[in-house]
PDB file of N, CA and C in Angstrom:
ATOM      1  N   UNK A   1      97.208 -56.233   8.604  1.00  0.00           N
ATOM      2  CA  UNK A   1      96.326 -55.188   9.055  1.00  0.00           C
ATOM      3  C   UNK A   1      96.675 -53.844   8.438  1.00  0.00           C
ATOM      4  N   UNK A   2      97.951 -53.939   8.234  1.00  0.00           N
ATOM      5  CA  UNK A   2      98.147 -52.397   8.108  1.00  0.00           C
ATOM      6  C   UNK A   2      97.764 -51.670   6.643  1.00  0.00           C
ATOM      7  N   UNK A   3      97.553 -53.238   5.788  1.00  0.00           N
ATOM      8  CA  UNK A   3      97.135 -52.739   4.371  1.00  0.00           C
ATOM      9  C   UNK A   3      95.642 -52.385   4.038  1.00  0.00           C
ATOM     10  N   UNK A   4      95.229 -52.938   4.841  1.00  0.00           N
ATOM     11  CA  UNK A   4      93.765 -52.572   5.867  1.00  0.00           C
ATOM     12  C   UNK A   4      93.233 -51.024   6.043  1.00  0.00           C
ATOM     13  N   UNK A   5      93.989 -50.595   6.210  1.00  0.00           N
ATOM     14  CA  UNK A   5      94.345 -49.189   6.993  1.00  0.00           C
ATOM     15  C   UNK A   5      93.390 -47.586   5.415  1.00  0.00           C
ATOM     16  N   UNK A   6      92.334 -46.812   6.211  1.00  0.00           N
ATOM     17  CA  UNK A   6      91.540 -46.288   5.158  1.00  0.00           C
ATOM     18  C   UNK A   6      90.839 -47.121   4.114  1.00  0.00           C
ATOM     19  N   UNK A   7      90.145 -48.283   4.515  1.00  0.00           N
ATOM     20  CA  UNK A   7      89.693 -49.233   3.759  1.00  0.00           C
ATOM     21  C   UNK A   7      87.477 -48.296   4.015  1.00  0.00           C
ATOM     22  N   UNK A   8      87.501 -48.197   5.416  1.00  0.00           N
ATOM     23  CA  UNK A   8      86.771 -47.733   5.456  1.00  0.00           C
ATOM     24  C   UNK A   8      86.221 -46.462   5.171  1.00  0.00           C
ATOM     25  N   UNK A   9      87.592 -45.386   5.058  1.00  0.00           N
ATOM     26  CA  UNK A   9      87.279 -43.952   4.803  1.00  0.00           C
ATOM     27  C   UNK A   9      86.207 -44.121   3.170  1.00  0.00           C
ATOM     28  N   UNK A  10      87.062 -45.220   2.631  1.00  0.00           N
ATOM     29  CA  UNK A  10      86.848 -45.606   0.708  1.00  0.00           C
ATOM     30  C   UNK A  10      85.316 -45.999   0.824  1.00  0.00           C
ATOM     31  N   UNK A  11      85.019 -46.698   1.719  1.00  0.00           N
ATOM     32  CA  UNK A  11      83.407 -47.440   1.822  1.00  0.00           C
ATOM     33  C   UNK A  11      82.244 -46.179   1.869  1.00  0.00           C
ATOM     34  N   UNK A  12      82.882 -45.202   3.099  1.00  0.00           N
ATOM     35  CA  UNK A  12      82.234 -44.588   3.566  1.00  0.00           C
ATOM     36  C   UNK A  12      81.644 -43.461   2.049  1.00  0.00           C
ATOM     37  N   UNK A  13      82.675 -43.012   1.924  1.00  0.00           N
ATOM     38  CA  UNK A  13      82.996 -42.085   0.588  1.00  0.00           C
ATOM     39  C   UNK A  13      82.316 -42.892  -0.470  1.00  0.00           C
ATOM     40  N   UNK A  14      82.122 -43.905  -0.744  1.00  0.00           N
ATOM     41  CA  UNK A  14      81.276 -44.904  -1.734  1.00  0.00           C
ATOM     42  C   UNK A  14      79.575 -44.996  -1.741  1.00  0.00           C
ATOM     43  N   UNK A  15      79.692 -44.785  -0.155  1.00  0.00           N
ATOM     44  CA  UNK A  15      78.066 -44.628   0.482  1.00  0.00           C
ATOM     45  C   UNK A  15      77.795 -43.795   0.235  1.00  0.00           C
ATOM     46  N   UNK A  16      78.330 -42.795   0.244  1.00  0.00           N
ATOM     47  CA  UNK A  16      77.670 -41.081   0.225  1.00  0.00           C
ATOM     48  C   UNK A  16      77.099 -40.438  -1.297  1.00  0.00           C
ATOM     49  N   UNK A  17      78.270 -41.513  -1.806  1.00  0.00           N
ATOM     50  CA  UNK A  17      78.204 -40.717  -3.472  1.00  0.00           C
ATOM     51  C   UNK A  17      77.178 -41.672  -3.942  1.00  0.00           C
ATOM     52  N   UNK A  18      76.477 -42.676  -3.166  1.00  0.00           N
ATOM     53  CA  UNK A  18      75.658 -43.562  -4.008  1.00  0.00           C
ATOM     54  C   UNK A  18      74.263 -42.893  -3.443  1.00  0.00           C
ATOM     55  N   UNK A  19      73.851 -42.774  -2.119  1.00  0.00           N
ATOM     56  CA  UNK A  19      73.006 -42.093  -1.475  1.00  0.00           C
ATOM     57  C   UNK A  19      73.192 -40.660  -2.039  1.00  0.00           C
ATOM     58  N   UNK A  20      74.194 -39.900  -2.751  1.00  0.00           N
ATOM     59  CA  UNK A  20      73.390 -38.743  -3.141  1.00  0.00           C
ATOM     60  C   UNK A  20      73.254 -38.856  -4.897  1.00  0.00           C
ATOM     61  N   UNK A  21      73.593 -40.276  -5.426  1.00  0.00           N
ATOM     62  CA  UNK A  21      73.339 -40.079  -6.548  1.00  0.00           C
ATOM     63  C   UNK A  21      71.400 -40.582  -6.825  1.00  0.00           C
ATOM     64  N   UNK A  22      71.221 -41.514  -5.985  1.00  0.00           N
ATOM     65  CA  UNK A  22      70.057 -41.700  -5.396  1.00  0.00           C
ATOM     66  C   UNK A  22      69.170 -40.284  -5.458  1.00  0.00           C
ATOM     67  N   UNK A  23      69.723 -39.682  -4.333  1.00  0.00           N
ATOM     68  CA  UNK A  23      68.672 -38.254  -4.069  1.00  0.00           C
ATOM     69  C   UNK A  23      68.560 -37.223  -5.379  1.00  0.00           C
ATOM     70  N   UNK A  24      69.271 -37.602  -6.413  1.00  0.00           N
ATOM     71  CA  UNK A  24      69.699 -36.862  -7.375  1.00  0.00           C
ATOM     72  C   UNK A  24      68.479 -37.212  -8.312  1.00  0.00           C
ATOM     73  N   UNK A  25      68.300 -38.511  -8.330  1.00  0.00           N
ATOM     74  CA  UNK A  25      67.552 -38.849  -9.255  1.00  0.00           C
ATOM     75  C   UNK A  25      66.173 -39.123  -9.004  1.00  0.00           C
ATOM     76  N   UNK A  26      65.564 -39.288  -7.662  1.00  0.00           N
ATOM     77  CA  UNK A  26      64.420 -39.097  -6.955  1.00  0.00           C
ATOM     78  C   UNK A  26      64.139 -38.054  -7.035  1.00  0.00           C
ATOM     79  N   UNK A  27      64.727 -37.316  -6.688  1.00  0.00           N
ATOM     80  CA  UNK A  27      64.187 -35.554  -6.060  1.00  0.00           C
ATOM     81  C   UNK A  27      63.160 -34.871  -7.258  1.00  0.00           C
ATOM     82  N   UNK A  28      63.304 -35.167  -9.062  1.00  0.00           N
ATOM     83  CA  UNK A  28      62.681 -34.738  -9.968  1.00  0.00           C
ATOM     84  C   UNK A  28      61.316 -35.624  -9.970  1.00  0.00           C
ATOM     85  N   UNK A  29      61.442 -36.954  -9.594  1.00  0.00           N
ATOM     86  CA  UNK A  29      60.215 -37.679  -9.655  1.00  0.00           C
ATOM     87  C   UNK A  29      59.816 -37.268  -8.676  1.00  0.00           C
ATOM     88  N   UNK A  30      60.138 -36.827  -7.197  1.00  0.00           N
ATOM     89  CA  UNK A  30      58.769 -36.435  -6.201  1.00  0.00           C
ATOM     90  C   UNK A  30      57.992 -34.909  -6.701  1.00  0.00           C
ATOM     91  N   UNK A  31      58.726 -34.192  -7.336  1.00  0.00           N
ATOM     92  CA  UNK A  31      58.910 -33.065  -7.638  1.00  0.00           C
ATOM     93  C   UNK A  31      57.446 -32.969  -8.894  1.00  0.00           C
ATOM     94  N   UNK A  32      57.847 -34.202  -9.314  1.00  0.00           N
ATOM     95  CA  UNK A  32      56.704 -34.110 -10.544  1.00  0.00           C
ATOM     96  C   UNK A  32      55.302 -34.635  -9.709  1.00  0.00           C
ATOM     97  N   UNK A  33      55.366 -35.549  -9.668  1.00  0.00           N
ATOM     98  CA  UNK A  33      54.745 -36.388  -8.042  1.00  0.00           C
ATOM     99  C   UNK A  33      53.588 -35.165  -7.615  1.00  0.00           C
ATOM    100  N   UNK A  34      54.224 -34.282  -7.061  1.00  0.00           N
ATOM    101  CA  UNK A  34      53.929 -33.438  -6.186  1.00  0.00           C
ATOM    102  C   UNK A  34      53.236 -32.022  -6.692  1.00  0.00           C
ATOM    103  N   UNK A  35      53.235 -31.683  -7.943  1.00  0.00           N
ATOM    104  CA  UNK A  35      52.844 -31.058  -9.288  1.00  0.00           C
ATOM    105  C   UNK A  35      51.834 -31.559  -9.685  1.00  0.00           C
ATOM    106  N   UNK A  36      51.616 -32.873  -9.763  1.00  0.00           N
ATOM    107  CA  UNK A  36      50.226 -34.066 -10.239  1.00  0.00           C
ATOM    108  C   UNK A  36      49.467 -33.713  -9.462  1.00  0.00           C
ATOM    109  N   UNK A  37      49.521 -33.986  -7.997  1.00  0.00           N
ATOM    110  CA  UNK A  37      48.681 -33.935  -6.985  1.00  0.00           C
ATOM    111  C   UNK A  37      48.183 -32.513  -6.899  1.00  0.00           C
ATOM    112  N   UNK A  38      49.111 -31.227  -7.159  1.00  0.00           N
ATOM    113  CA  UNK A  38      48.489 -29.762  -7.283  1.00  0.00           C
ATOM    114  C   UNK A  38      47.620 -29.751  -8.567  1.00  0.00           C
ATOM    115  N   UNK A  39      47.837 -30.206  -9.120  1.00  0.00           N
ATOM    116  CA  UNK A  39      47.048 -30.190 -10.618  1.00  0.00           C
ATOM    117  C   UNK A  39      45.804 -30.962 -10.388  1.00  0.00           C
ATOM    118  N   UNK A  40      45.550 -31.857  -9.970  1.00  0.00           N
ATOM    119  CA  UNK A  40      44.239 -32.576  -9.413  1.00  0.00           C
ATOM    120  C   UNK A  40      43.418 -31.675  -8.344  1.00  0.00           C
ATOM    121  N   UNK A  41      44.023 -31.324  -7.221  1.00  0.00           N
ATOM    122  CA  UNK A  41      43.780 -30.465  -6.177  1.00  0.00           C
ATOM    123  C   UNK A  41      43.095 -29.223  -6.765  1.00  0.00           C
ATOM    124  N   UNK A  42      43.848 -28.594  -8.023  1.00  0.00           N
ATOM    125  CA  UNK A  42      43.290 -27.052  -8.368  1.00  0.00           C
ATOM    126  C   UNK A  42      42.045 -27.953  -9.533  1.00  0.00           C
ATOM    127  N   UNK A  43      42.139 -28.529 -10.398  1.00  0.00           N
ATOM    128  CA  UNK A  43      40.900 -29.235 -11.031  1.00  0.00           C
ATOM    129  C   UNK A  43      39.694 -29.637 -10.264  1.00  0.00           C
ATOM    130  N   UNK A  44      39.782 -30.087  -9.139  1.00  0.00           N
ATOM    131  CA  UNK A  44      38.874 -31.114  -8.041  1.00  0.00           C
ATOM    132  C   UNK A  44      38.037 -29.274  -7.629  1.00  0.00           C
ATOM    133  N   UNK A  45      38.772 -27.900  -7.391  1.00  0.00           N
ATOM    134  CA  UNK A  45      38.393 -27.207  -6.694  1.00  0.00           C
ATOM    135  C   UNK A  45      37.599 -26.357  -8.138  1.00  0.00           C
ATOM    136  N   UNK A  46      38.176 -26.131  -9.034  1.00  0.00           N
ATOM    137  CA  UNK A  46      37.758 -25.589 -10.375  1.00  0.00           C
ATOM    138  C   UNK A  46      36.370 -26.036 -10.852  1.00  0.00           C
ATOM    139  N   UNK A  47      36.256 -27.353 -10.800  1.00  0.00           N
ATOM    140  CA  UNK A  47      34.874 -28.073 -11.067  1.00  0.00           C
ATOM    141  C   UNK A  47      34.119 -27.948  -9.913  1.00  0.00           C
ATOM    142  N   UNK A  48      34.356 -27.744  -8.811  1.00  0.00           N
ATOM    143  CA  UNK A  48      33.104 -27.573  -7.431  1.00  0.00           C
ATOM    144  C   UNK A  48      32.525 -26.449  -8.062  1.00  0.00           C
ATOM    145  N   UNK A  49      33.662 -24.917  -7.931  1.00  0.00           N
ATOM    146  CA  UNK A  49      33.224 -23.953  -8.353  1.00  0.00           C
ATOM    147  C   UNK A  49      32.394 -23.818  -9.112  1.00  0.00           C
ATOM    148  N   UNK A  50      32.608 -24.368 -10.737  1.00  0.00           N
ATOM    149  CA  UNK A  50      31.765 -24.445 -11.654  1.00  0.00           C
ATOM    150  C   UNK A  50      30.544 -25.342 -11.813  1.00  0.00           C
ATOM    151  N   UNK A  51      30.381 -26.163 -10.685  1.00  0.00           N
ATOM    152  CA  UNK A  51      29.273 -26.682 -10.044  1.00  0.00           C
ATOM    153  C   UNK A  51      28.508 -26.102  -9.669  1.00  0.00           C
ATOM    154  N   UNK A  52      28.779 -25.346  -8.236  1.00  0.00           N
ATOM    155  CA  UNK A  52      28.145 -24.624  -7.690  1.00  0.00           C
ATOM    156  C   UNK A  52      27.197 -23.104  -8.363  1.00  0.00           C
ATOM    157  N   UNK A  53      28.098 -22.906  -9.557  1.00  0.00           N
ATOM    158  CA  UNK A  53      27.826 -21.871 -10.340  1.00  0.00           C
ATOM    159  C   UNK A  53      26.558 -22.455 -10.885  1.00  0.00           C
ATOM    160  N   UNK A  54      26.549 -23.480 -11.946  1.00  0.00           N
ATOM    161  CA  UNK A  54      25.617 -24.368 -12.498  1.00  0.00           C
ATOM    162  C   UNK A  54      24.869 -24.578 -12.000  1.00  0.00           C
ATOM    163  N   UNK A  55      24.591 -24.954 -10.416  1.00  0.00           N
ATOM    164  CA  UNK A  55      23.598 -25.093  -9.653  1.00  0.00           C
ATOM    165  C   UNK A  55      22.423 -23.784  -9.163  1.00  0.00           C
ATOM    166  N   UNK A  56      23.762 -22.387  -9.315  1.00  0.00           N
ATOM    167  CA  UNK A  56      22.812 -21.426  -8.876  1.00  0.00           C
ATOM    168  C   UNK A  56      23.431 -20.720  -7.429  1.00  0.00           C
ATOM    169  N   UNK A  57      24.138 -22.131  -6.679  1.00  0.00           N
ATOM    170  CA  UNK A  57      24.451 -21.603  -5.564  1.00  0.00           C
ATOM    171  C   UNK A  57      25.204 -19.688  -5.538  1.00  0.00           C
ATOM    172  N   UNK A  58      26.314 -19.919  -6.651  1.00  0.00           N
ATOM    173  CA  UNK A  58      27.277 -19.266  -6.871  1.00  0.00           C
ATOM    174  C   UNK A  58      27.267 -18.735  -7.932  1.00  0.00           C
ATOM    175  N   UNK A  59      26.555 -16.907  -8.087  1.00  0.00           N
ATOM    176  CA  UNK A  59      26.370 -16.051  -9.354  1.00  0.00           C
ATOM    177  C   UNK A  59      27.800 -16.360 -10.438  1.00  0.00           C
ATOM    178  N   UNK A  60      27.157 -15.949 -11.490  1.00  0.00           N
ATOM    179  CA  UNK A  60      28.474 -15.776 -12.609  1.00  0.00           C
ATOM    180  C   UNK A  60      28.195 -17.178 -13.468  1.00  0.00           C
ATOM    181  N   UNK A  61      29.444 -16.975 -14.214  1.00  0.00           N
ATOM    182  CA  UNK A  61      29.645 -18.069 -15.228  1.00  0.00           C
ATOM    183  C   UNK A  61      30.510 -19.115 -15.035  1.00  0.00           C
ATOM    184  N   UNK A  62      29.905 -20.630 -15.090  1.00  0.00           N
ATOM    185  CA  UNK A  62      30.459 -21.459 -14.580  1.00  0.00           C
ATOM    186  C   UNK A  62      31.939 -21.713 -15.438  1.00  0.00           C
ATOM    187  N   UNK A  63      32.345 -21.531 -16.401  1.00  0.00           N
ATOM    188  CA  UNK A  63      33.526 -21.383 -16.298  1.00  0.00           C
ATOM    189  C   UNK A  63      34.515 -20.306 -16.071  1.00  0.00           C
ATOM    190  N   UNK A  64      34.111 -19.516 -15.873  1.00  0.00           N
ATOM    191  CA  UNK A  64      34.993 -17.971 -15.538  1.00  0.00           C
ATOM    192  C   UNK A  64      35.101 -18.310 -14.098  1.00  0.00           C
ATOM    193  N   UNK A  65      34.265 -18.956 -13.227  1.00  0.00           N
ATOM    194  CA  UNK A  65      34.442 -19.261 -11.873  1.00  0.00           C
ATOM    195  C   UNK A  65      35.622 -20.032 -12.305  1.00  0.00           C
ATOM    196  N   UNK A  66      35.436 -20.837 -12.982  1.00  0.00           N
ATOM    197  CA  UNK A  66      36.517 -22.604 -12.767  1.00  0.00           C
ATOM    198  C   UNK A  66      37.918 -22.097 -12.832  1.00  0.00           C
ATOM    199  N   UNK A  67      37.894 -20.632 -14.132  1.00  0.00           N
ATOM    200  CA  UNK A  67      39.323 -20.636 -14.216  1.00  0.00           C
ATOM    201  C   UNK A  67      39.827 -19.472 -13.287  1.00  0.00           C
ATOM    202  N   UNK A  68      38.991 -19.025 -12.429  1.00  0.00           N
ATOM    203  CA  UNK A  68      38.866 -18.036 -11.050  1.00  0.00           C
ATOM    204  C   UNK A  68      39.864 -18.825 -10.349  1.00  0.00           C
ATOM    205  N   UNK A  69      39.231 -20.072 -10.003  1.00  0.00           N
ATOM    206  CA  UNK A  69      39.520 -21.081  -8.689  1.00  0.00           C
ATOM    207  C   UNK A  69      40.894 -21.739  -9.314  1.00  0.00           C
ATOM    208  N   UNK A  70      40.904 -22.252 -10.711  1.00  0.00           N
ATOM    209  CA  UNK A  70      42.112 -22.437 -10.777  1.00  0.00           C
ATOM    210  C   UNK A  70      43.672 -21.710 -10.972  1.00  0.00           C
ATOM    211  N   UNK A  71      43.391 -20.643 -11.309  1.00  0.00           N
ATOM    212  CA  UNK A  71      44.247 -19.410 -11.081  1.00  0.00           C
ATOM    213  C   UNK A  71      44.825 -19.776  -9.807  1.00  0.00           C
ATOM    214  N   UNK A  72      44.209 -19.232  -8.769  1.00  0.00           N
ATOM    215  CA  UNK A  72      43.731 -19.410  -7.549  1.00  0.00           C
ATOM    216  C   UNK A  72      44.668 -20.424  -6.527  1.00  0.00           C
ATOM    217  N   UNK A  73      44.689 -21.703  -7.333  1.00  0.00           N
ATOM    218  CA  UNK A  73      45.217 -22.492  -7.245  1.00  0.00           C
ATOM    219  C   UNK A  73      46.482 -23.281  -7.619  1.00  0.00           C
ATOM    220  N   UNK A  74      47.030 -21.514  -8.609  1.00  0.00           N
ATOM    221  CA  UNK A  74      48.251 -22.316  -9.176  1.00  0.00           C
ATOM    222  C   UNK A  74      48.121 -22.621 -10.398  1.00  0.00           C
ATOM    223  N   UNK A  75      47.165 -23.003 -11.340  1.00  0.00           N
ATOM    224  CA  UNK A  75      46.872 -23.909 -12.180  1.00  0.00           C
ATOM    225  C   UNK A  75      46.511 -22.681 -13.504  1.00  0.00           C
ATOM    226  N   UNK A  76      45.918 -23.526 -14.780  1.00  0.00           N
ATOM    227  CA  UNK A  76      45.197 -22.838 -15.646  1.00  0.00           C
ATOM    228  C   UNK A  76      44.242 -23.498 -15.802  1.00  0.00           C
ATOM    229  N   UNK A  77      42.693 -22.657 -16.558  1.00  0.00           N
ATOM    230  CA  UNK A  77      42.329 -23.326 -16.736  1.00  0.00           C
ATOM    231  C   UNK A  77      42.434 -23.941 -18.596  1.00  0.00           C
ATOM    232  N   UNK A  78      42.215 -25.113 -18.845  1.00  0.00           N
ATOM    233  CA  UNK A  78      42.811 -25.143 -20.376  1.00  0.00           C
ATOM    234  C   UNK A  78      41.147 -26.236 -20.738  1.00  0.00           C
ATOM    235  N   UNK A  79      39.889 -26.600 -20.590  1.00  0.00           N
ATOM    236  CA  UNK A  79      38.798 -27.017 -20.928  1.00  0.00           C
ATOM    237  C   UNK A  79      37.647 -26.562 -19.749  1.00  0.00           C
ATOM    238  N   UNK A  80      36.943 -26.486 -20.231  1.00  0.00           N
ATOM    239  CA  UNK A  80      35.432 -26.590 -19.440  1.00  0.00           C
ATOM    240  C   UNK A  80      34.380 -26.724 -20.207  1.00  0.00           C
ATOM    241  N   UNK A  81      33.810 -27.840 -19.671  1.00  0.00           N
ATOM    242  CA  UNK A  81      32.131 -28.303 -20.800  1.00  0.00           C
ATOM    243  C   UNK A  81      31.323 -28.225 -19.150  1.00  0.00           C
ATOM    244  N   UNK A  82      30.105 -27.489 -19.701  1.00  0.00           N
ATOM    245  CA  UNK A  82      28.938 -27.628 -18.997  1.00  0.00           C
ATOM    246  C   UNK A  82      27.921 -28.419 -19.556  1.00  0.00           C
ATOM    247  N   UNK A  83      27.296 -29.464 -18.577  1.00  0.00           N
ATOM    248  CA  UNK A  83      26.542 -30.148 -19.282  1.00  0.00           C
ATOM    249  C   UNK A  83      25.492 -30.194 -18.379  1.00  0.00           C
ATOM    250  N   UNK A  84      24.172 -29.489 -18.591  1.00  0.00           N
ATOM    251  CA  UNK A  84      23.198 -29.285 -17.714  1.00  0.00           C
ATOM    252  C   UNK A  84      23.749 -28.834 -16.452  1.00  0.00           C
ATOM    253  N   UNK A  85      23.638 -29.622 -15.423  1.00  0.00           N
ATOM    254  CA  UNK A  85      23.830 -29.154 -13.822  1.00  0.00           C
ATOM    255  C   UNK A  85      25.426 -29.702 -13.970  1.00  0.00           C
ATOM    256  N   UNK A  86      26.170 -30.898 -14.636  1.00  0.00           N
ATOM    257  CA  UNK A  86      27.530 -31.290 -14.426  1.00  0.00           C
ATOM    258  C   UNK A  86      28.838 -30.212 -15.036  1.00  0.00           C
ATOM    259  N   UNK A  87      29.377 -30.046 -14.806  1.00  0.00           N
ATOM    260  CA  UNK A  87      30.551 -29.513 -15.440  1.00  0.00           C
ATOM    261  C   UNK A  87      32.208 -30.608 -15.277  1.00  0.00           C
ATOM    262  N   UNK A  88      32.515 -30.292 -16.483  1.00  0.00           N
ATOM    263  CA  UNK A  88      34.106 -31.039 -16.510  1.00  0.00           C
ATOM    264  C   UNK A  88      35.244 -29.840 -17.045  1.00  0.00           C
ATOM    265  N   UNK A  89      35.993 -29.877 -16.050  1.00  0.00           N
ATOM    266  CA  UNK A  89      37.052 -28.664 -15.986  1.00  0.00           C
ATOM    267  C   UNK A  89      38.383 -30.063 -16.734  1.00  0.00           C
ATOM    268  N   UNK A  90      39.555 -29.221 -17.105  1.00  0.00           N
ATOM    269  CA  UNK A  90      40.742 -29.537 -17.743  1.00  0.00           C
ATOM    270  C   UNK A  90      41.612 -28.358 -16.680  1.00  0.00           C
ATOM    271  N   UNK A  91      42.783 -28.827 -15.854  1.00  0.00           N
ATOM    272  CA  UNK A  91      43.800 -27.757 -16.138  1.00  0.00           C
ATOM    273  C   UNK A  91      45.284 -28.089 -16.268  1.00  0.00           C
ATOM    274  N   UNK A  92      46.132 -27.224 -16.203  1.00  0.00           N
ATOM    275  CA  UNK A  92      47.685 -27.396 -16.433  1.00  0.00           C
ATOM    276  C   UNK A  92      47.952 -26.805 -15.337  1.00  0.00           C
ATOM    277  N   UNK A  93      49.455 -27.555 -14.624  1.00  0.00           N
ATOM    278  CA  UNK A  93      50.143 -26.529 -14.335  1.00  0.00           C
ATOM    279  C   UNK A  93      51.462 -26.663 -14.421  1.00  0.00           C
ATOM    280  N   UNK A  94      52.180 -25.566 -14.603  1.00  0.00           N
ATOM    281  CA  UNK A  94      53.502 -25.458 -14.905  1.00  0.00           C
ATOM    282  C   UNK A  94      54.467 -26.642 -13.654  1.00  0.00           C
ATOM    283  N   UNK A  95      55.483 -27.201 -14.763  1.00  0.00           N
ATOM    284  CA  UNK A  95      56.311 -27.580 -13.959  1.00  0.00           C
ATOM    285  C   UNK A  95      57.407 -27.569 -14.373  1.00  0.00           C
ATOM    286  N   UNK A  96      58.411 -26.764 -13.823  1.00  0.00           N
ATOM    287  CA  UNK A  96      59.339 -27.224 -14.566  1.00  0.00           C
ATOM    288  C   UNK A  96      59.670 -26.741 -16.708  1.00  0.00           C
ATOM    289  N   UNK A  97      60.492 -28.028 -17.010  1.00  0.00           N
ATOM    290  CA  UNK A  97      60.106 -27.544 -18.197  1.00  0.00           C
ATOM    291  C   UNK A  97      58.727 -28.793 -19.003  1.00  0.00           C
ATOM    292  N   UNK A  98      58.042 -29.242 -18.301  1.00  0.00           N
ATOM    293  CA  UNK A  98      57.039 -30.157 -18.575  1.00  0.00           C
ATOM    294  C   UNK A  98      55.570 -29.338 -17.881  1.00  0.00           C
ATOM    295  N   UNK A  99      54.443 -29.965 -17.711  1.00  0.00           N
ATOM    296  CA  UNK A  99      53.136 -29.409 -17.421  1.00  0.00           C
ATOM    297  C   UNK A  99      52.720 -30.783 -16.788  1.00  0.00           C
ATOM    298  N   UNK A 100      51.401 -30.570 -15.460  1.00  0.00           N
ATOM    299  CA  UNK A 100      51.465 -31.423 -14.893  1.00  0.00           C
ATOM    300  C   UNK A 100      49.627 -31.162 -15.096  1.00  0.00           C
ATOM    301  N   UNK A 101      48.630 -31.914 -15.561  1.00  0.00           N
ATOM    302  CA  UNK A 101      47.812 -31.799 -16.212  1.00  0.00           C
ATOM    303  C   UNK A 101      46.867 -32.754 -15.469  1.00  0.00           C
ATOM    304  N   UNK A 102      45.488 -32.156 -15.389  1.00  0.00           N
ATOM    305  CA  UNK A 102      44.461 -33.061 -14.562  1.00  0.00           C
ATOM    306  C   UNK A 102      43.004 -32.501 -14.718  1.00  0.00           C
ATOM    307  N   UNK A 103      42.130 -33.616 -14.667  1.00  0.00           N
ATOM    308  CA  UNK A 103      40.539 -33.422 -15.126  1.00  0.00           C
ATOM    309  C   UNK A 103      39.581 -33.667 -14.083  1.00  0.00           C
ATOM    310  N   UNK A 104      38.675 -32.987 -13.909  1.00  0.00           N
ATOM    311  CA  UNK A 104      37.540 -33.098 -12.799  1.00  0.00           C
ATOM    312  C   UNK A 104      36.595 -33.052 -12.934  1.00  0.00           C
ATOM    313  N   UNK A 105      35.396 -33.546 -12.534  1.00  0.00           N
ATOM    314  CA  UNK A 105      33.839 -33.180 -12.996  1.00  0.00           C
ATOM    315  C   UNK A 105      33.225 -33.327 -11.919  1.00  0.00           C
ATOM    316  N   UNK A 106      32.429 -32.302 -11.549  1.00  0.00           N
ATOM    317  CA  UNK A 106      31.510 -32.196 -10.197  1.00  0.00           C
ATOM    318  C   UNK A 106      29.965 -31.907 -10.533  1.00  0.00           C
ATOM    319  N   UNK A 107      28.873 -31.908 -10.235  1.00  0.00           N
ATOM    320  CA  UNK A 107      27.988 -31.672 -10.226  1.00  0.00           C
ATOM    321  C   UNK A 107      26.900 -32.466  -8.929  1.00  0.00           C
ATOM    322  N   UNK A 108      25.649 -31.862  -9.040  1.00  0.00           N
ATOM    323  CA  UNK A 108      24.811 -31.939  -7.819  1.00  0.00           C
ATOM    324  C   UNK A 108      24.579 -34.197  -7.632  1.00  0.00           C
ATOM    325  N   UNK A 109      24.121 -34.369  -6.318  1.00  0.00           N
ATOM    326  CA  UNK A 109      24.837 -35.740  -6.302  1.00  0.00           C
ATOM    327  C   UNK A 109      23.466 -36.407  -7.126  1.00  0.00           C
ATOM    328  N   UNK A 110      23.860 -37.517  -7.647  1.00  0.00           N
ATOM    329  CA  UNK A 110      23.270 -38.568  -8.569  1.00  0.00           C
ATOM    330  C   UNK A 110      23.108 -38.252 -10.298  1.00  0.00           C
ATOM    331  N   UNK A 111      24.058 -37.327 -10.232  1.00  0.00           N
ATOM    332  CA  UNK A 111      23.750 -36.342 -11.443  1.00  0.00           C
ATOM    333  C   UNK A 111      24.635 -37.238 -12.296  1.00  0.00           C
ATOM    334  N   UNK A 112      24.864 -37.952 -13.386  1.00  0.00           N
ATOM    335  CA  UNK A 112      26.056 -37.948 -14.075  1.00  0.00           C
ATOM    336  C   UNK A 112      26.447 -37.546 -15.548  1.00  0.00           C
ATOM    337  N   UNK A 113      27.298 -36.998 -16.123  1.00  0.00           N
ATOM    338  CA  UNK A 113      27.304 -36.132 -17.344  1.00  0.00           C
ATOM    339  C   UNK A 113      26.771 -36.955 -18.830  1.00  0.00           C
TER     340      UNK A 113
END
């Protein structure tokens, strides 16, 4: 028994460093993860805008709105094509030392570009 003895302190200390080498290496993938989903989020809102513009609802220019809303949102805007009533926005957004990049197209319903 007695050689026994701090067998567990060693386990414990084994667990910890594996669970934070774990969190070490997750934490950049939710991180990016979570950057994707803002980058979709400010695109999804960029193209309503420039929808709504296109439609009339909302004075101005449908892409000066888009890159309004994506500002707005964190984001840039980096494309916009208007195509009749549809519009398709492009944006970036910073992450890090990478860019987390996403595309949207909205227009009035049954419409397609």
């Amino acid at each position: 028994m007695a050689a026994e003895n701090g067998a567990g302190s060693v386990l414990v200390v084994a667990l910890v460093a594996t669970l934070m080498a774990t969190a070490l290496l997750v934490a950049p993938l939710m991180a990016a993860h979570i950057d994707s989903a803002k980058a979709a989020t400010a695109a999804d809102a960029a193209a309503l805008a420039a929808a709504d513009t296109a439609v009339g609802i909302v004075p101005g220019a449908p892409c000066a709105n888009a890159a309004r809303t994506a500002e707005a949102n964190g984001a840039s805007l980096t494309g916009c094509r208007v195509d009749g009533l549809v519009v398709t926005v492009a944006v970036s957004r910073a992450s890090g030392p990478f860019a987390a990049t996403a595309m949207a197209t909205a227009g009035p319903p049954g419409t397609t570009p």
